[in-house]
Protein backbone atom coordinates (compact mmCIF):
# COMPACT_ATOMS: atom_id res chain seq x y z
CA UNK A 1 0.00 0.00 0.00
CA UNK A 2 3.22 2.18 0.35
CA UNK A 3 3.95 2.26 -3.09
CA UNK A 4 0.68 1.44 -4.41
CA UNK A 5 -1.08 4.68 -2.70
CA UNK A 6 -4.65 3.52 -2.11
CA UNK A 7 -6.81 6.59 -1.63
CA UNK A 8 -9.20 5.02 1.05
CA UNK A 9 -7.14 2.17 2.73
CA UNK A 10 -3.69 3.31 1.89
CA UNK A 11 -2.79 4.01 6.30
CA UNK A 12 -4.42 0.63 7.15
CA UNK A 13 -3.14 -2.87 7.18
CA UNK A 14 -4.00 -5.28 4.19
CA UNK A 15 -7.09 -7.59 5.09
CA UNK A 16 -5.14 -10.96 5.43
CA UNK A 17 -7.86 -14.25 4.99
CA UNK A 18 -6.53 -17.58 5.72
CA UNK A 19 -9.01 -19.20 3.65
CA UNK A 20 -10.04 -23.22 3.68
CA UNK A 21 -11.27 -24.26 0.46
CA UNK A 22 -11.91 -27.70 1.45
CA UNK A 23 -13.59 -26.90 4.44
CA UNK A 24 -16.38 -24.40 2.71
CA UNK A 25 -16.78 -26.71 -0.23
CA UNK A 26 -17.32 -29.77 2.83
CA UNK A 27 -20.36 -27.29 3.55
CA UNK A 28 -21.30 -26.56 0.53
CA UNK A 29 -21.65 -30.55 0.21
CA UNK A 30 -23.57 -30.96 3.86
CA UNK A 31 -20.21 -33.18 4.93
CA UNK A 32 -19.20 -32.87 8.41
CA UNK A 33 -16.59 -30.24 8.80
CA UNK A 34 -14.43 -28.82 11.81
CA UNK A 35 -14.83 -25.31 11.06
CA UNK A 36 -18.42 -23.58 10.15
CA UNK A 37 -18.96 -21.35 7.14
CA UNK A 38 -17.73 -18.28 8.54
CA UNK A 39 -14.75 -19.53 10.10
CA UNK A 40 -13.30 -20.71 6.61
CA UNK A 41 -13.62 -17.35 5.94
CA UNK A 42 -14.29 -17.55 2.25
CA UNK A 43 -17.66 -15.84 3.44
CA UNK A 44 -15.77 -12.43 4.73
CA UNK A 45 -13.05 -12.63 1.46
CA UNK A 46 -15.98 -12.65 -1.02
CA UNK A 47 -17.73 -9.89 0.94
CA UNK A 48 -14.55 -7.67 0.35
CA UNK A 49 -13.98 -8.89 -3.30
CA UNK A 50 -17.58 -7.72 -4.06
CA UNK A 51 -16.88 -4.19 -2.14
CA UNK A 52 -13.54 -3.82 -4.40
CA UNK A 53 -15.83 -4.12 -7.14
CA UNK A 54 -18.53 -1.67 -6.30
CA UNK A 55 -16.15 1.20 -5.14
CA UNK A 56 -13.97 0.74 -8.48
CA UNK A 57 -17.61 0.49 -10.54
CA UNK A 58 -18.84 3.68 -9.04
CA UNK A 59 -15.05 5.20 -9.73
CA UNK A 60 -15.78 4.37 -13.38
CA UNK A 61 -19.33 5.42 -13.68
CA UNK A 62 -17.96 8.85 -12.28
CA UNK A 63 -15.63 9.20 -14.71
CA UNK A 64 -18.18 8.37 -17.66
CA UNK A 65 -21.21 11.03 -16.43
CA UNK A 66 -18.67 13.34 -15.70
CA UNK A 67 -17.22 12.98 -19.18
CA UNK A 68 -20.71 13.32 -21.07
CA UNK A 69 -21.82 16.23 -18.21
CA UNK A 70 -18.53 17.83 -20.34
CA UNK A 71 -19.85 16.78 -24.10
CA UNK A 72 -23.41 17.71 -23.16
CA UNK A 73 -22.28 21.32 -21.61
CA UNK A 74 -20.06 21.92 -24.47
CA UNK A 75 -22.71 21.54 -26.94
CA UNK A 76 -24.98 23.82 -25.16
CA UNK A 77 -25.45 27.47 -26.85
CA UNK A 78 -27.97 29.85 -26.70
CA UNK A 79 -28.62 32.11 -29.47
CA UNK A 80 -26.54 34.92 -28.74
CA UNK A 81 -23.64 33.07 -28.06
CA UNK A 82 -21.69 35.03 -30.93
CA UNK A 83 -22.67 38.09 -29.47
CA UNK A 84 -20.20 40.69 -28.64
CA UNK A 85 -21.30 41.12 -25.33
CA UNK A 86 -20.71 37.73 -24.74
CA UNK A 87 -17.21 36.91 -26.42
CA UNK A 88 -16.10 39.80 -24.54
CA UNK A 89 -17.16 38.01 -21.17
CA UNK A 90 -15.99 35.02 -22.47
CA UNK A 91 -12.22 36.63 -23.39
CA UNK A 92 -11.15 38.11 -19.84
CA UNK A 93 -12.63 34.59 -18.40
CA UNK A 94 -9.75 32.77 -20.62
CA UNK A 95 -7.66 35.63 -19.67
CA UNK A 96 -8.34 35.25 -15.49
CA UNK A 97 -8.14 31.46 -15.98
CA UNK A 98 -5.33 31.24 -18.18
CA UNK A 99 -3.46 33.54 -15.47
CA UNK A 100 -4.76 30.92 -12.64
CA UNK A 101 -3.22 28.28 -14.43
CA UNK A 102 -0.08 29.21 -14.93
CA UNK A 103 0.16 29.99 -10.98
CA UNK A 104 -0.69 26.82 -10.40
CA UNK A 105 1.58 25.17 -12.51
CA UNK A 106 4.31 27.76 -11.82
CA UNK A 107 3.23 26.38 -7.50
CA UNK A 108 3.20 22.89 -8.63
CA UNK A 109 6.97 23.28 -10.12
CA UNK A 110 8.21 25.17 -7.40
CA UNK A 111 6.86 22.19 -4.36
CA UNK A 112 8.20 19.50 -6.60
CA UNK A 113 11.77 21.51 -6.82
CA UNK A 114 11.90 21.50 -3.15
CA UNK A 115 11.46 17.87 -2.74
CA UNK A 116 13.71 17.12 -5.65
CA UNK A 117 16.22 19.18 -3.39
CA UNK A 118 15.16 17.53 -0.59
CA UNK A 119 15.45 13.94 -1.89
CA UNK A 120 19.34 15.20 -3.27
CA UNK A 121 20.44 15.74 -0.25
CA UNK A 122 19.06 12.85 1.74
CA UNK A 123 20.55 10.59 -1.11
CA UNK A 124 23.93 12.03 -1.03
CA UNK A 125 23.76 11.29 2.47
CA UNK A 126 22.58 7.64 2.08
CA UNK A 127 24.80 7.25 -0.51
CA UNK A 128 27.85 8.13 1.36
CA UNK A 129 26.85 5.89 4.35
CA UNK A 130 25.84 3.17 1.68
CA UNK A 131 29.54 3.62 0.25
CA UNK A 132 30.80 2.73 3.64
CA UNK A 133 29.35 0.01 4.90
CA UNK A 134 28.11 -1.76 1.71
CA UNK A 135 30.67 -4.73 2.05
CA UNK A 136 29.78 -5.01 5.76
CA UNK A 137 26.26 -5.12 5.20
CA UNK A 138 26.26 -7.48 2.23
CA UNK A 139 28.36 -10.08 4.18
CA UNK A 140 26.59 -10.15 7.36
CA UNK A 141 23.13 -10.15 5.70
CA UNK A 142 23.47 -12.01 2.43
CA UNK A 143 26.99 -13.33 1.70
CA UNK A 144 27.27 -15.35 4.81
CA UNK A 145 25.50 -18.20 5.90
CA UNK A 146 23.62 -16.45 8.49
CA UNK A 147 22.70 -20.03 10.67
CA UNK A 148 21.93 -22.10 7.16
CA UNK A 149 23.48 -25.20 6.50
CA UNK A 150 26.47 -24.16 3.92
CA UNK A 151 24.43 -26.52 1.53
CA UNK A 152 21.30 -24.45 1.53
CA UNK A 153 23.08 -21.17 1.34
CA UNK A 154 25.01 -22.17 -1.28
CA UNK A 155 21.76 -23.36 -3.01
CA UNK A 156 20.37 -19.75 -2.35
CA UNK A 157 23.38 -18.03 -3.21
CA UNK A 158 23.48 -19.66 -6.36
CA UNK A 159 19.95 -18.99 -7.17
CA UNK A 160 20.30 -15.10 -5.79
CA UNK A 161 22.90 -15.03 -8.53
CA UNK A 162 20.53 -16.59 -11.46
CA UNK A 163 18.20 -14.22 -10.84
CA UNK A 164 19.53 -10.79 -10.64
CA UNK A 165 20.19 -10.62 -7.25
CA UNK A 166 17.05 -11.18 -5.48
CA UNK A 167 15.79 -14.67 -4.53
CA UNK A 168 12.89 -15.70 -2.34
CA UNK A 169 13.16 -19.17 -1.03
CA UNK A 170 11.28 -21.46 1.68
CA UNK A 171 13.91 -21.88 4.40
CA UNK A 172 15.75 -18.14 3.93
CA UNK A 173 13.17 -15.81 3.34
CA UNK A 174 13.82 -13.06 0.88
CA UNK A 175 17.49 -12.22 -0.16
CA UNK A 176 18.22 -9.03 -2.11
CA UNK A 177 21.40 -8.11 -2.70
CA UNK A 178 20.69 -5.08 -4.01
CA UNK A 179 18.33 -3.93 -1.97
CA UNK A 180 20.49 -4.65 1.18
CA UNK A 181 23.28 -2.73 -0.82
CA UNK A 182 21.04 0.21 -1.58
CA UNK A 183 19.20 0.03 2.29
CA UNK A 184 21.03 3.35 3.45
CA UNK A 185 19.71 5.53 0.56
CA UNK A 186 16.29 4.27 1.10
CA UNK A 187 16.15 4.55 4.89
CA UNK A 188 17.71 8.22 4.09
CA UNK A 189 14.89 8.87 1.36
CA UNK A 190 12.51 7.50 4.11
CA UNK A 191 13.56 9.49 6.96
CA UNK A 192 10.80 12.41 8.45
CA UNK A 193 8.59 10.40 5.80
CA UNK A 194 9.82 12.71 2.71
CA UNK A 195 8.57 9.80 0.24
CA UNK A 196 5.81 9.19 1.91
CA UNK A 197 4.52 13.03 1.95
CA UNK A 198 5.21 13.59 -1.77
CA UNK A 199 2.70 10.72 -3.19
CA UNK A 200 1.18 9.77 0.02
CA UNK A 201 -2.90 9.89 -0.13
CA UNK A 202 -3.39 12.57 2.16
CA UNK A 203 -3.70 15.99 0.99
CA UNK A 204 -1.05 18.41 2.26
CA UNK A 205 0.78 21.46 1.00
CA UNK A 206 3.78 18.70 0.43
CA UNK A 207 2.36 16.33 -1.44
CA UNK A 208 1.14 16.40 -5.07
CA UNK A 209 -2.19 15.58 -4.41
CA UNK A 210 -2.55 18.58 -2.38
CA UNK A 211 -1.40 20.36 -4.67
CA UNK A 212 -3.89 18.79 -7.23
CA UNK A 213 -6.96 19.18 -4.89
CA UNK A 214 -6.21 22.47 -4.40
CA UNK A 215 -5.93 23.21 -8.67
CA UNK A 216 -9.21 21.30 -8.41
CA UNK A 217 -10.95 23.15 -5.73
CA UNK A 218 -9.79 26.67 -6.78
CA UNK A 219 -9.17 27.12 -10.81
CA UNK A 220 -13.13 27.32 -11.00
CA UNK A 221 -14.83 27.45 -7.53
CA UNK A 222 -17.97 26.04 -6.90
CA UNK A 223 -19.56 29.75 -5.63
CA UNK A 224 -17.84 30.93 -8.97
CA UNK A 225 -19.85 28.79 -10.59
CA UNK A 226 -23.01 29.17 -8.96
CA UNK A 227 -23.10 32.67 -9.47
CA UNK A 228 -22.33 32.25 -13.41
CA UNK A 229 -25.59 30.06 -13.43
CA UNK A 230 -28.00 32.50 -12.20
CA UNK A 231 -26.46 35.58 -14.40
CA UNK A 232 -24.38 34.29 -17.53
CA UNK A 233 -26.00 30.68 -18.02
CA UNK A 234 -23.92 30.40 -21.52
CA UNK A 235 -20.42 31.15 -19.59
CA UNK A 236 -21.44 28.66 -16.59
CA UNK A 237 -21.50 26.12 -19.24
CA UNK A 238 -18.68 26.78 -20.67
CA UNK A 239 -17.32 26.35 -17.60
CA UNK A 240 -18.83 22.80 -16.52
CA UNK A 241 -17.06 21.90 -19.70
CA UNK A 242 -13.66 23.06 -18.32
CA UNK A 243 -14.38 21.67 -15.29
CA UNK A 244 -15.06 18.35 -16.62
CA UNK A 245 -11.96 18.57 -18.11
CA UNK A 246 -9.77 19.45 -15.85
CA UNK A 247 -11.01 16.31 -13.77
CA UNK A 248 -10.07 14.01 -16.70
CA UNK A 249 -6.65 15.66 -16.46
CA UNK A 250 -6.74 15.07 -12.85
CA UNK A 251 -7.33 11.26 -12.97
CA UNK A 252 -5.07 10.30 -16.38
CA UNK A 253 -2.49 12.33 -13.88
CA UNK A 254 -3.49 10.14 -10.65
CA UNK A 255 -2.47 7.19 -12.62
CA UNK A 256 0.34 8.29 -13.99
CA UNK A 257 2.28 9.22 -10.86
CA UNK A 258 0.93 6.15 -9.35
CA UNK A 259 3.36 4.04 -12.10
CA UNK A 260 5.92 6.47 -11.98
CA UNK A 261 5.84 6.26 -7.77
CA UNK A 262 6.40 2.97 -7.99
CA UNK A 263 9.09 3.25 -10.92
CA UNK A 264 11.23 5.76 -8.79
CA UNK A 265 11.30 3.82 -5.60
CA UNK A 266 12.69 0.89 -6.85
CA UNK A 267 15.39 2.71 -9.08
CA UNK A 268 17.72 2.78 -6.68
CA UNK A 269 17.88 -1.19 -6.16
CA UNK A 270 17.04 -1.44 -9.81
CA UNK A 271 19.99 0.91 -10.59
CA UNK A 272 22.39 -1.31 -8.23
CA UNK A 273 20.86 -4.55 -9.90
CA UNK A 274 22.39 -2.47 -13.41
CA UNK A 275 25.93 -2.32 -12.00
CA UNK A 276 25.78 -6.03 -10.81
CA UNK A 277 23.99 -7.67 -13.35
CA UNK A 278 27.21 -8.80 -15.16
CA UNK A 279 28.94 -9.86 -12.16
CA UNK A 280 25.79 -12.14 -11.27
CA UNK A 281 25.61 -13.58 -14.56
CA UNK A 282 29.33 -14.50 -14.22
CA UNK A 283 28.74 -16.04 -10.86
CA UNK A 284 25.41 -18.35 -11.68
CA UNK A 285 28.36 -20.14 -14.21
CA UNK A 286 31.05 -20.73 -11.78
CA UNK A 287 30.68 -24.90 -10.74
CA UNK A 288 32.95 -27.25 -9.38
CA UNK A 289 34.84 -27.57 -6.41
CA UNK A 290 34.65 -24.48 -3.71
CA UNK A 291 32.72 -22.31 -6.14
CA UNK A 292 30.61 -21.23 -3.14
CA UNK A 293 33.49 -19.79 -1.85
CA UNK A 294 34.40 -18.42 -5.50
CA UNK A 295 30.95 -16.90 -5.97
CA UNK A 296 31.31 -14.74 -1.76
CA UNK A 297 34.46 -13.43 -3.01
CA UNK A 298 33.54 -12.22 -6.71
CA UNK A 299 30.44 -11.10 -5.40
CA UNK A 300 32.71 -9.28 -2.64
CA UNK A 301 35.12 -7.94 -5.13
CA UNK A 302 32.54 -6.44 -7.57
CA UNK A 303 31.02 -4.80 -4.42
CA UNK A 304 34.43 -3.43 -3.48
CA UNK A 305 35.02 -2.20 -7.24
CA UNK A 306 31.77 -0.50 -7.99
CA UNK A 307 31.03 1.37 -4.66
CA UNK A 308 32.61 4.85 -5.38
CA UNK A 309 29.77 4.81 -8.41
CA UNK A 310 27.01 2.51 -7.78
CA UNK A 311 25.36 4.31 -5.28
CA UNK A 312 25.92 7.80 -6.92
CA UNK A 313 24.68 6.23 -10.60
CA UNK A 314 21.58 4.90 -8.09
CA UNK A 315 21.09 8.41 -6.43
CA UNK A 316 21.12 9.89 -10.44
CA UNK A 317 18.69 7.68 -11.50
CA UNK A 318 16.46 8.68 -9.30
CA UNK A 319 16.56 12.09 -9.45
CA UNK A 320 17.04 11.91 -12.78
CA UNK A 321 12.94 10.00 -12.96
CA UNK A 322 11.78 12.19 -10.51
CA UNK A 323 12.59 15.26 -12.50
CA UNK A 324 10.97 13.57 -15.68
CA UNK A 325 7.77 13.41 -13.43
CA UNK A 326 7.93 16.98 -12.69
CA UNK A 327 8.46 17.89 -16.09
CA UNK A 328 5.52 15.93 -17.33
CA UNK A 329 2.91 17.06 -14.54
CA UNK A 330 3.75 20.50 -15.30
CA UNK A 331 3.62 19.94 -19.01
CA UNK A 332 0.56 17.84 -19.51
CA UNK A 333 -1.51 20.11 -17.21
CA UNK A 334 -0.52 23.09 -18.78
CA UNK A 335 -0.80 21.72 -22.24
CA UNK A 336 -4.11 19.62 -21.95
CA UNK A 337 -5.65 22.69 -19.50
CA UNK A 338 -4.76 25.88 -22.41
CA UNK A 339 -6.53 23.52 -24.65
CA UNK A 340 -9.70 22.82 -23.18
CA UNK A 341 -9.82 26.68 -21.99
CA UNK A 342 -9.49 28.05 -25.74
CA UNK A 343 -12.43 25.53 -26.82
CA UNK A 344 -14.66 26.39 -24.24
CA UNK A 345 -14.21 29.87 -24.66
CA UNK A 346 -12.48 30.79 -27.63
CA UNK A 347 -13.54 28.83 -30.27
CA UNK A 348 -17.28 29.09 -31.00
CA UNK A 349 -18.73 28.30 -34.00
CA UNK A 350 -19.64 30.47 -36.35
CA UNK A 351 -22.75 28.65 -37.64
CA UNK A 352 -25.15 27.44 -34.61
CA UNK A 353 -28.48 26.81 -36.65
CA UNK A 354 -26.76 22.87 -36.56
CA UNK A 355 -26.40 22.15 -33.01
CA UNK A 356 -28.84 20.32 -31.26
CA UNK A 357 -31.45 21.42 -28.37
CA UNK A 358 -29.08 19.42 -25.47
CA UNK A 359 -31.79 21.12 -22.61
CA UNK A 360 -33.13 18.00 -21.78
CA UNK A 361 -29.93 16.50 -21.60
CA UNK A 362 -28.37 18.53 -20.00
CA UNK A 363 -30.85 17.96 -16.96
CA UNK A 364 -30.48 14.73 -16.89
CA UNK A 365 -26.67 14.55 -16.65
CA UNK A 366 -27.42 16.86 -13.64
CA UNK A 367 -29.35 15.20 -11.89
CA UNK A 368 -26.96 12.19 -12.36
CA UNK A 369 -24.08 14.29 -10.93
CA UNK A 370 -26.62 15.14 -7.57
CA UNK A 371 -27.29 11.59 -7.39
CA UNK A 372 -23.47 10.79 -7.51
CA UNK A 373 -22.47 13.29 -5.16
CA UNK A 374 -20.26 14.81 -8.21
CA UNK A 375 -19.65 18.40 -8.17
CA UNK A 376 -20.04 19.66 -12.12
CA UNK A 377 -22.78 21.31 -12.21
């Protein structure tokens, strides 16, 4: 839930089930069982499949009125619409808005250039303490035996080696090399929750989605609005379209930093996995007589030989994706945002006598939004 950022359950623990298949379908068959329906608990994981299901439905049925609320609004106009009175209103609300939106993006760029900062200097820091004690860490938590029989360490040594440096197996647990080699940068990156604040769920002036909630709340406030309804009905429509927009921007934006979150955590053991790849691939082929001892000391050597750049190559690579996020947020937003301002309230067309009467329609996508609890309208 760390990395995957959960919006309603991302500060709880995961709902664990210890399911028994047999038992419930012993039930389901009117066999004597020990344990009774519930305890099997097949009962209570269905229960929260089915609630998975409805709250991502109703996420996607948001998304589609809100969408047509847009299309429907758009394709409102009222007669005058061409009139000069109106493109005049229409032109200093592109102008106000257009100003808003660069603020916010202009905001935006300036709190993600003070974690980037932030996240530089904890990494330099990490990385200096990785540089030390990388050799000490990898031998006392991966390279020696650790209380295994030699036989099975060797077994999980070699297999660490086949695959990249991280190996899960029954008796040892999870081994990663390169995580335990890159485990000072991260606890660095970690530390006063700097990570965690950025892309966490919660909305504060930190994080990015505070800083989206905030674009959302403010670019075209909901008294804004309401007053634009009762004396300039065709600008409040253009501006349910813009709104509408702007939330599709929102949530193609959600998803995309929830892939990218993900992609710049793991760069830094992913970057160390890089520098050791070859050295891993050379060890899986060493055989034969002491090449357990043979694989600890080439694995030991490579460490010794890489650190004055591994962990500095890991601490670029990171930065380096995080600033490719920033540039994109800023970009899209700014991009996809001017766009959907200069067709709501630029570009009219010149012919109307075409258009359909969307009234009706537009009433009903209303009242859809009220059911839904969706602010557009």
């Amino acid at each position: 839930k760390f990395l995957l950022g959960d919006e309603d359950h991302s500060n709880e623990f995961f709902d664990v089930y210890t399911v028994s298949s047999e038992e419930f379908k012993r039930i389901a068959q009117g066999k004597s069982t020990v344990l009774d329906r519930n305890e099997t608990e097949l009962p209570a994981l269905m229960e929260h499949i089915k609630k998975l299901y409805v709250s991502h439905f109703k996420k996607k049925v948001k998304d589609y009125v809100s969408e047509v609320s847009g299309i429907i609004s758009y394709l409102h106009f009222s007669k005058d619409a061409l009139s000069s009175k109106n493109q005049s209103s229409n032109s200093q609300e592109f102008s106000r808005l257009e100003k808003d939106l660069v603020n916010t993006c202009t905001t935006l760029n300036s709190t993600l250039s003070k974690v980037h900062t932030k996240l530089q200097n904890k990494l330099k820091m990490g990385a200096n303490t990785a540089e030390r004690k990388c050799l000490e860490n990898a031998t006392a938590r991966v390279l020696e035996s650790k209380g295994l029989e030699n036989r099975v360490h060797h077994n999980t040594l070699k297999a660490l080696c086949r695959n990249d440096g991280c190996y899960r197996s029954r008796k040892a647990g999870l081994v990663d090399l390169n995580y335990t080699l890159s485990e000072p940068m991260y606890k660095m990156m970690n530390e006063n929750n700097l990570f965690l604040t950025t892309f966490g769920p919660r909305p504060t002036r930190a994080s990015i989605k505070g800083a989206f909630e905030s674009f959302q709340e403010n670019f075209i406030r909901n008294d804004h609005l309401t007053e634009q309804k009762k004396t300039n009905k065709e600008k409040y429509l253009r501006l349910v379209y813009i709104r509408t927009e702007q939330r599709k921007v929102h949530k193609k934006l959600e998803k995309e930093i929830l892939q990218r979150k993900k992609l710049i955590y793991n760069s830094l053991s992913d970057s160390i996995c890089d520098t050791m790849k070859q050295t891993y691939q050379e060890c899986s082929d060493i055989t034969g007589k002491e090449s357990f001892r043979k694989i600890q000391e080439k694995l030991k050597s490579a460490i010794e030989v890489f650190k004055k750049t591994m962990f500095q190559n890991a601490m670029t690579k990171m930065l380096e994706e995080f600033s490719d996020l920033q540039k994109y947020l800023v970009d899209h937003i700014t991009t996809q945002m001017t766009t959907a301002l200069m067709l709501g309230l630029s570009q009219i067309p010149e012919d109307l006598t075409g258009l359909p009467d969307v009234s009706e329609e537009t009433e009903m996508m209303e009242r859809c939004c009220e059911s839904l609890d969706l602010q557009v309208f």
